[in-house]
C-alpha atoms as a PDB file:
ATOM      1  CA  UNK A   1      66.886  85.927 114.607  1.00  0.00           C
ATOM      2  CA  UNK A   2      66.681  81.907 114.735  1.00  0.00           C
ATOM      3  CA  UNK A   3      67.740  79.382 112.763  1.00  0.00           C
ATOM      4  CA  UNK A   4      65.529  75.972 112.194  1.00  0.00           C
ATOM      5  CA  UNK A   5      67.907  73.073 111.930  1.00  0.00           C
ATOM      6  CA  UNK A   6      67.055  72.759 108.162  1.00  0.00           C
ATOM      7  CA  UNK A   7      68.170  76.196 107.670  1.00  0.00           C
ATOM      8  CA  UNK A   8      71.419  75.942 109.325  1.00  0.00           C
ATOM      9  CA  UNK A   9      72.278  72.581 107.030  1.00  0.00           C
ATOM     10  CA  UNK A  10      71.465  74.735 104.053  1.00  0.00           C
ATOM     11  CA  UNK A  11      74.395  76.908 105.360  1.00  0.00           C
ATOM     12  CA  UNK A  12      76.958  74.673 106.410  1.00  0.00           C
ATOM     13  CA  UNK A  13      78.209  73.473 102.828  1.00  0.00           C
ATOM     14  CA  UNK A  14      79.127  76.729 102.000  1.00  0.00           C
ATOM     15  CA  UNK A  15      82.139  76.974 104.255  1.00  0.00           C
ATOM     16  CA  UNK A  16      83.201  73.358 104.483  1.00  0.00           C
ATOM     17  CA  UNK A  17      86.118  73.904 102.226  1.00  0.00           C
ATOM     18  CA  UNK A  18      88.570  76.917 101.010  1.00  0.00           C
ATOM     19  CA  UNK A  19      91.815  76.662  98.830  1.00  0.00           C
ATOM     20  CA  UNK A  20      94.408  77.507  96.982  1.00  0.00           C
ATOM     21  CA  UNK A  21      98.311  77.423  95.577  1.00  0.00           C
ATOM     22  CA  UNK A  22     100.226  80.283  97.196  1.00  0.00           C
ATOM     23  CA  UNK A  23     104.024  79.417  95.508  1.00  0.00           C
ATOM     24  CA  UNK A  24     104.334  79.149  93.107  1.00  0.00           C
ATOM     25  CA  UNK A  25     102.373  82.315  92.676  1.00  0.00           C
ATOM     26  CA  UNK A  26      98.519  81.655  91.054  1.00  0.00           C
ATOM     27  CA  UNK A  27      96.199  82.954  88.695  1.00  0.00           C
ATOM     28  CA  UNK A  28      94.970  86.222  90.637  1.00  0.00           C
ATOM     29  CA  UNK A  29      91.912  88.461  89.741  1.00  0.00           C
ATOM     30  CA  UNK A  30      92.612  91.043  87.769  1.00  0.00           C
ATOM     31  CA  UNK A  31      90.754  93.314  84.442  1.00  0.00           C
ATOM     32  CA  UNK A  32      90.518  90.163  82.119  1.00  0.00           C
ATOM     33  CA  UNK A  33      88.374  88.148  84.677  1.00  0.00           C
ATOM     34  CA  UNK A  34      86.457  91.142  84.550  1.00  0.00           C
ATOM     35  CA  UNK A  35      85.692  91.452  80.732  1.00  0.00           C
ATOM     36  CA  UNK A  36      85.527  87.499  79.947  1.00  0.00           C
ATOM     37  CA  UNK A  37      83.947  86.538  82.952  1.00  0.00           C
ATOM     38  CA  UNK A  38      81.457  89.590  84.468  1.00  0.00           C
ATOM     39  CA  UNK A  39      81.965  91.717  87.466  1.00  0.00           C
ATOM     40  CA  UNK A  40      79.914  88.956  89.303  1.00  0.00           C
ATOM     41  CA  UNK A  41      82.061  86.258  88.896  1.00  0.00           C
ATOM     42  CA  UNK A  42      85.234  88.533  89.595  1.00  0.00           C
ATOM     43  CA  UNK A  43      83.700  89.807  92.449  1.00  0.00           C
ATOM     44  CA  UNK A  44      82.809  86.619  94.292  1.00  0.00           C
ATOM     45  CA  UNK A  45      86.809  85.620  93.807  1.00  0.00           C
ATOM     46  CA  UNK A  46      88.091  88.351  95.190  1.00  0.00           C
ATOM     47  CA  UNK A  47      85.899  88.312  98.105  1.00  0.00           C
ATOM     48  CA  UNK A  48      86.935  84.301  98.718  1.00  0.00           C
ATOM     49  CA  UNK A  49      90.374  83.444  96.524  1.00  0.00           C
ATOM     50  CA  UNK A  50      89.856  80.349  98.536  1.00  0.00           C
ATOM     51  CA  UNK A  51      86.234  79.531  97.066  1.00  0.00           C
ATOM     52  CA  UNK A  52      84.173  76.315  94.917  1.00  0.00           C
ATOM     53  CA  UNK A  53      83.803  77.031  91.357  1.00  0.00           C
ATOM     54  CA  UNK A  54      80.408  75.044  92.094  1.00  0.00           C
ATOM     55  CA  UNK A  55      78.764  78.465  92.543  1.00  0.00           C
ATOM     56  CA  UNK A  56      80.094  79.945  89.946  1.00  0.00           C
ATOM     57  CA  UNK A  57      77.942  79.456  87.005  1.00  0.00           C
ATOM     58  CA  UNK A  58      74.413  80.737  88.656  1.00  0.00           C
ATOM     59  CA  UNK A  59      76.395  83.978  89.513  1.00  0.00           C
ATOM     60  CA  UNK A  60      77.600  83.973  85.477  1.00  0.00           C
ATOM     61  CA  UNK A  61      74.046  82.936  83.881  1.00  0.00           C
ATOM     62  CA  UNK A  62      72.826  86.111  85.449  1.00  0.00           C
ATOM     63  CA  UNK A  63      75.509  88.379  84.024  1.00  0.00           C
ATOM     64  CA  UNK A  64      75.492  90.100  80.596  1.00  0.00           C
ATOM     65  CA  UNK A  65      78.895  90.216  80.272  1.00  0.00           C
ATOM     66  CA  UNK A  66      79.833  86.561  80.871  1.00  0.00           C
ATOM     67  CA  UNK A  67      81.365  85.144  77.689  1.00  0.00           C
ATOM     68  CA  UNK A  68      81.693  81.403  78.478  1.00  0.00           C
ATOM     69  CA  UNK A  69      84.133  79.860  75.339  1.00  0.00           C
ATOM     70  CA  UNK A  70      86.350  83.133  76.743  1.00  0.00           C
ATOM     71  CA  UNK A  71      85.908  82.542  80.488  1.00  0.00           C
ATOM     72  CA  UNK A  72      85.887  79.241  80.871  1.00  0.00           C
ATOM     73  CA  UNK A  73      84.860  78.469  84.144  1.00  0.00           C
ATOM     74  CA  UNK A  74      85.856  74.947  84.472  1.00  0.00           C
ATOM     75  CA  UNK A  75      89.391  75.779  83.885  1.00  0.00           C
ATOM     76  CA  UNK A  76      91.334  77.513  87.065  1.00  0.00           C
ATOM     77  CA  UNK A  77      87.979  78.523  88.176  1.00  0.00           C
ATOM     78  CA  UNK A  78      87.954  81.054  85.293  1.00  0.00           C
ATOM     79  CA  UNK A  79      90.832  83.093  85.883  1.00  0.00           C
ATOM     80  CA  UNK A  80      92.813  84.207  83.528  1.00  0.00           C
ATOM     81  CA  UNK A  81      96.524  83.705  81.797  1.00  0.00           C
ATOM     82  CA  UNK A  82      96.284  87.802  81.094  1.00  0.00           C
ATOM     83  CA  UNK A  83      95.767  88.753  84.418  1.00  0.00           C
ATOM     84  CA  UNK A  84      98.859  86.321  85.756  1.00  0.00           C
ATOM     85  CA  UNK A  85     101.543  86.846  82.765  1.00  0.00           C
ATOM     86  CA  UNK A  86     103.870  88.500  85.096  1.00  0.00           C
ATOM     87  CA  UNK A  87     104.044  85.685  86.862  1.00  0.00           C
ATOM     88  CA  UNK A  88     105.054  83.003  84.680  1.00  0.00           C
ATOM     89  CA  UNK A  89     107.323  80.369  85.625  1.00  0.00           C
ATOM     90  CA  UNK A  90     109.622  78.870  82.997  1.00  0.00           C
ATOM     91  CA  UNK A  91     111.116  74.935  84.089  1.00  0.00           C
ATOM     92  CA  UNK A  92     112.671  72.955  82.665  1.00  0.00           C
ATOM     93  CA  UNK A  93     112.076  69.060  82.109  1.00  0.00           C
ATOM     94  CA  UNK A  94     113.026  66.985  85.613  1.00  0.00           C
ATOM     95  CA  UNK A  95     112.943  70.122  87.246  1.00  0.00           C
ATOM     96  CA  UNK A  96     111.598  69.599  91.112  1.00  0.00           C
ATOM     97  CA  UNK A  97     108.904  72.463  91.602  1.00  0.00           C
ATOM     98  CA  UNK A  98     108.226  72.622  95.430  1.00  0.00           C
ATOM     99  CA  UNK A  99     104.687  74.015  96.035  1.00  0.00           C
ATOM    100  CA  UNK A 100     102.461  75.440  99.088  1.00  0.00           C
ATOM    101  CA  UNK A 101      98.860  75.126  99.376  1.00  0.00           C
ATOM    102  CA  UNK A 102      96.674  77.347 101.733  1.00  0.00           C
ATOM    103  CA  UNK A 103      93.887  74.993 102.701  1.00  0.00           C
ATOM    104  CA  UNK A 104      92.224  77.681 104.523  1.00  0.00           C
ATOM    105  CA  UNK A 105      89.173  75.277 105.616  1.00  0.00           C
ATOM    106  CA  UNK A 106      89.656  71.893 105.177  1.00  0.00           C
ATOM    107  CA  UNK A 107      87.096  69.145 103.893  1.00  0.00           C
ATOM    108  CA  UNK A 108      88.375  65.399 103.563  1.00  0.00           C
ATOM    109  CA  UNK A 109      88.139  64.860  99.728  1.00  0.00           C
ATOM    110  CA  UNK A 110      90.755  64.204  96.505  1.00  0.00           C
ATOM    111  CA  UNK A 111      93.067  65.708  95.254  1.00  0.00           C
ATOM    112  CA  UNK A 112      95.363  65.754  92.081  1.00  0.00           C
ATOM    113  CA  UNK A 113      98.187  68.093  90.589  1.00  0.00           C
ATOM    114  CA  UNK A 114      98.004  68.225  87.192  1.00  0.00           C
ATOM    115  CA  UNK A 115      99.740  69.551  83.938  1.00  0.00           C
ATOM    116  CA  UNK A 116      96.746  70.885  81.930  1.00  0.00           C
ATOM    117  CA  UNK A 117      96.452  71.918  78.277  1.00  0.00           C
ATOM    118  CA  UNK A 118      94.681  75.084  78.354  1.00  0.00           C
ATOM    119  CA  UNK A 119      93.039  74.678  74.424  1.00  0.00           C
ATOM    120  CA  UNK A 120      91.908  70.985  75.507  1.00  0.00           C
ATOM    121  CA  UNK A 121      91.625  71.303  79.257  1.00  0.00           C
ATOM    122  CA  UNK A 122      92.711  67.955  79.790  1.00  0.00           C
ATOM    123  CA  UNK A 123      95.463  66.409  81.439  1.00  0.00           C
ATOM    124  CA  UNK A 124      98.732  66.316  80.208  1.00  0.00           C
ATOM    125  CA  UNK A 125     100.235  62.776  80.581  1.00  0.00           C
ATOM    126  CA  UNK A 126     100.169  61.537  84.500  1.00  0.00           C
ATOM    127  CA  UNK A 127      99.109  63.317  87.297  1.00  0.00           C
ATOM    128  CA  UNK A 128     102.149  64.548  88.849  1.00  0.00           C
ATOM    129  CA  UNK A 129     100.415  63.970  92.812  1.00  0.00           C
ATOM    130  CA  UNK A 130      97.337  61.793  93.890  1.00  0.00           C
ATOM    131  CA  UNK A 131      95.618  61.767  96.673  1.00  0.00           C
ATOM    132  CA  UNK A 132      92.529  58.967  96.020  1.00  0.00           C
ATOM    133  CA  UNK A 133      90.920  59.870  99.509  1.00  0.00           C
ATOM    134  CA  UNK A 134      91.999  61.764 102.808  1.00  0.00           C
ATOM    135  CA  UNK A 135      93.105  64.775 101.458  1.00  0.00           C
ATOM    136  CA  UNK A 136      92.530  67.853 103.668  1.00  0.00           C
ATOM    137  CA  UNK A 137      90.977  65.998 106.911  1.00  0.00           C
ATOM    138  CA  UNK A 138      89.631  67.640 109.910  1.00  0.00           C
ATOM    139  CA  UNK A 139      88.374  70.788 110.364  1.00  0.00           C
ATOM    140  CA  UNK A 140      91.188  73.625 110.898  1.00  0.00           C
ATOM    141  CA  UNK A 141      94.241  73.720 108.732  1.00  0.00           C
ATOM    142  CA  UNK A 142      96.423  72.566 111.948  1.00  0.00           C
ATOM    143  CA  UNK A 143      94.659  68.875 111.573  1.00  0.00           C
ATOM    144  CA  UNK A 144      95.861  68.869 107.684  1.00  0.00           C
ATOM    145  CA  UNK A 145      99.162  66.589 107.253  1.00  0.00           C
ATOM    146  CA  UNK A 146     102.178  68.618 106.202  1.00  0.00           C
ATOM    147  CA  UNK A 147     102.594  66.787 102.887  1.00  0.00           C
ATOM    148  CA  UNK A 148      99.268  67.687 101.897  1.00  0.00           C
ATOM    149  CA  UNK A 149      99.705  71.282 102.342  1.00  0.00           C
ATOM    150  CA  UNK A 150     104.000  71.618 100.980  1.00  0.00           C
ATOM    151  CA  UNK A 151     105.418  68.961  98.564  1.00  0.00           C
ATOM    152  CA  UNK A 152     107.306  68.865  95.577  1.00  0.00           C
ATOM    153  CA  UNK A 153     106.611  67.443  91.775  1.00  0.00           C
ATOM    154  CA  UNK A 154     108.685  66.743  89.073  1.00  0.00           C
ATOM    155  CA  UNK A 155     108.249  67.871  85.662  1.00  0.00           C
ATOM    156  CA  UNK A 156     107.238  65.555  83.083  1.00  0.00           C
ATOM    157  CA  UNK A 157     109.572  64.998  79.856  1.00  0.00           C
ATOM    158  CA  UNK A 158     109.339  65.946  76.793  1.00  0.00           C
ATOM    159  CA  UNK A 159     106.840  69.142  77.266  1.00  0.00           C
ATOM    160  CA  UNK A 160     108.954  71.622  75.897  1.00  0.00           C
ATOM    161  CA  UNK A 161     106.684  71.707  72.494  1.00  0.00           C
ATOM    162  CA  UNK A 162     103.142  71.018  73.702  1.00  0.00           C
ATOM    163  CA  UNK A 163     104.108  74.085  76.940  1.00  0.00           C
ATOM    164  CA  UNK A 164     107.069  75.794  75.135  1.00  0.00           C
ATOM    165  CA  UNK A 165     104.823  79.675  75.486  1.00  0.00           C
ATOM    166  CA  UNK A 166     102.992  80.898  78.766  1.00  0.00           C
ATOM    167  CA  UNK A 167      99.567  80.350  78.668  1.00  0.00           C
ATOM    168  CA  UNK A 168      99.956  77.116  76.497  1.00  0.00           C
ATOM    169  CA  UNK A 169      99.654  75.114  79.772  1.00  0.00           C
ATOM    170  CA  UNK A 170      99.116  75.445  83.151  1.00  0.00           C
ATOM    171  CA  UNK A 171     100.167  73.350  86.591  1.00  0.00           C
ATOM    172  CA  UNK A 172      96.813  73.062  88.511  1.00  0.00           C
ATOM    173  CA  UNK A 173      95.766  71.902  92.256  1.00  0.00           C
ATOM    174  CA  UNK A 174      92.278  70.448  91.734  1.00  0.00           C
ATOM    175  CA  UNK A 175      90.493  69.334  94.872  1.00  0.00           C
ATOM    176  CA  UNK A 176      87.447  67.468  95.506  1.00  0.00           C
ATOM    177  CA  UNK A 177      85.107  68.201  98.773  1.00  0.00           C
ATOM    178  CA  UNK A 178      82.759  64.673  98.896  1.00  0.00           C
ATOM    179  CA  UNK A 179      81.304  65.613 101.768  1.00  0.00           C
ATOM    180  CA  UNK A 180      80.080  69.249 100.424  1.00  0.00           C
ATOM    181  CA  UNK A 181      80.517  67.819  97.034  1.00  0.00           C
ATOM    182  CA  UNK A 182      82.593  71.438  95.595  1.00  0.00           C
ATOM    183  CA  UNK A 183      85.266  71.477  93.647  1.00  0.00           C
ATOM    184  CA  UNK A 184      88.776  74.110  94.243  1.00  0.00           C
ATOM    185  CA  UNK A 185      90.928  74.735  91.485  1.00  0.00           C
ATOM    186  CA  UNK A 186      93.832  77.026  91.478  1.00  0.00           C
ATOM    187  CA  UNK A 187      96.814  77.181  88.598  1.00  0.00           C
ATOM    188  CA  UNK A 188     100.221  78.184  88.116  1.00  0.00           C
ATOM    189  CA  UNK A 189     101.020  79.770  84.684  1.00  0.00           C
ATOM    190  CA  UNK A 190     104.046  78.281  83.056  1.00  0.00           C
ATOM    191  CA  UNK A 191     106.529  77.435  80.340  1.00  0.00           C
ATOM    192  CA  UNK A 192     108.780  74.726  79.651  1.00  0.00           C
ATOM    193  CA  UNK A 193     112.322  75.611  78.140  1.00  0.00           C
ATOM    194  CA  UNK A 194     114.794  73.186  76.337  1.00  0.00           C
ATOM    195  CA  UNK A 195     117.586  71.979  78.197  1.00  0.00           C
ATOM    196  CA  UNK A 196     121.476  73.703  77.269  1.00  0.00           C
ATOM    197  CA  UNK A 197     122.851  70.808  74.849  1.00  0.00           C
ATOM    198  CA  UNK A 198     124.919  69.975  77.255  1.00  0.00           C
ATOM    199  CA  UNK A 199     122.411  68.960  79.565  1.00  0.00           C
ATOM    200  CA  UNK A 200     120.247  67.358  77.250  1.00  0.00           C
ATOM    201  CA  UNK A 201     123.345  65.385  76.583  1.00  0.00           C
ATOM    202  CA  UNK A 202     123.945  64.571  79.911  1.00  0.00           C
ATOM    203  CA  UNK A 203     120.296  63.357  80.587  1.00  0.00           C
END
């Protein structure tokens, strides 16, 4: 079989960029993708953790189960606080939070970490990292920079009301492709507790 040059470009954006937060662990795929989401959705995750949510919603539209106020696509790539409970991390305010990212093809782009409010899906405060441009350069995840793949961010003060339960917020990698103009999202599920007094005090 051949490929006409035209062809071949129509390929290439596909696979210019794959990833996603491996610790703290992330939002997996599990039965509540499935039932807010559709089978198709679910099933193109779990075939590529590492994938765009650009494709996302064509895959949805053609599903009869999709339930879009439920899924909410836009937000960790749809998946879901139910299928990640288990894993919820509880910090605490000035906490340092070290965290590894599997960029398993890179694409130079941007890149943020984020608190987000899950009702709102916007941005708690500051982003905790920034990368404007040159994030995830070069084309195997050797020519990535080692800060850009294992760092560390602080947690904000005074979160403990607004992300005192699981599921009320979430700490999320969001990265831009400009090149293949896609978009990779991956969260961490977590909760903020109040300090001891004593602490508190101290602080």
């Amino acid at each position: 079989m051949q490929f006409t040059i035209a062809a071949l470009l129509v390929l290439v954006p596909a696979v210019l960029g794959h990833g996603l937060i491996t610790s703290p662990p992330s939002r997996p795929v599990g039965p509540a993708i499935i039932a807010n989401c559709g089978p198709k959705v679910e099933q193109d995750i779990r075939l590529d953790n590492t994938s765009h949510v650009e494709g996302l919603p064509e895959l949805a539209a053609k599903d009869s189960a999709y339930k879009a106020a439920k899924c909410n696509l836009w937000l960790c790539k749809g998946l879901q606080f139910d299928d990640n409970k288990n894993n919820t991390q509880t910090w605490t305010a000035g906490q340092v939070v070290p965290i590894k990212i599997w960029l398993r093809i890179p694409h130079e782009g941007s890149a943020n970490v984020s608190i987000v409010d899950t009702k709102s899906n916007k941005v708690v405060g500051s982003m905790l990292k920034v990368w404007a441009k040159g994030y995830a350069p070069g084309r195997k995840e050797s020519d990535v920079p080692a800060d850009q793949k294992e760092f560390s961010v602080t947690v904000p003060e005074g979160l403990e009301e607004k992300c005192a339960s699981a599921g009320d917020c979430v700490l999320q990698w969001f990265w831009y492709g400009t090149g293949a103009k896609q978009t990779y999202e991956s969260c961490v599920d977590f909760k903020v507790a109040k300090k001891p007094a004593y602490l508190a005090f101290r602080a």
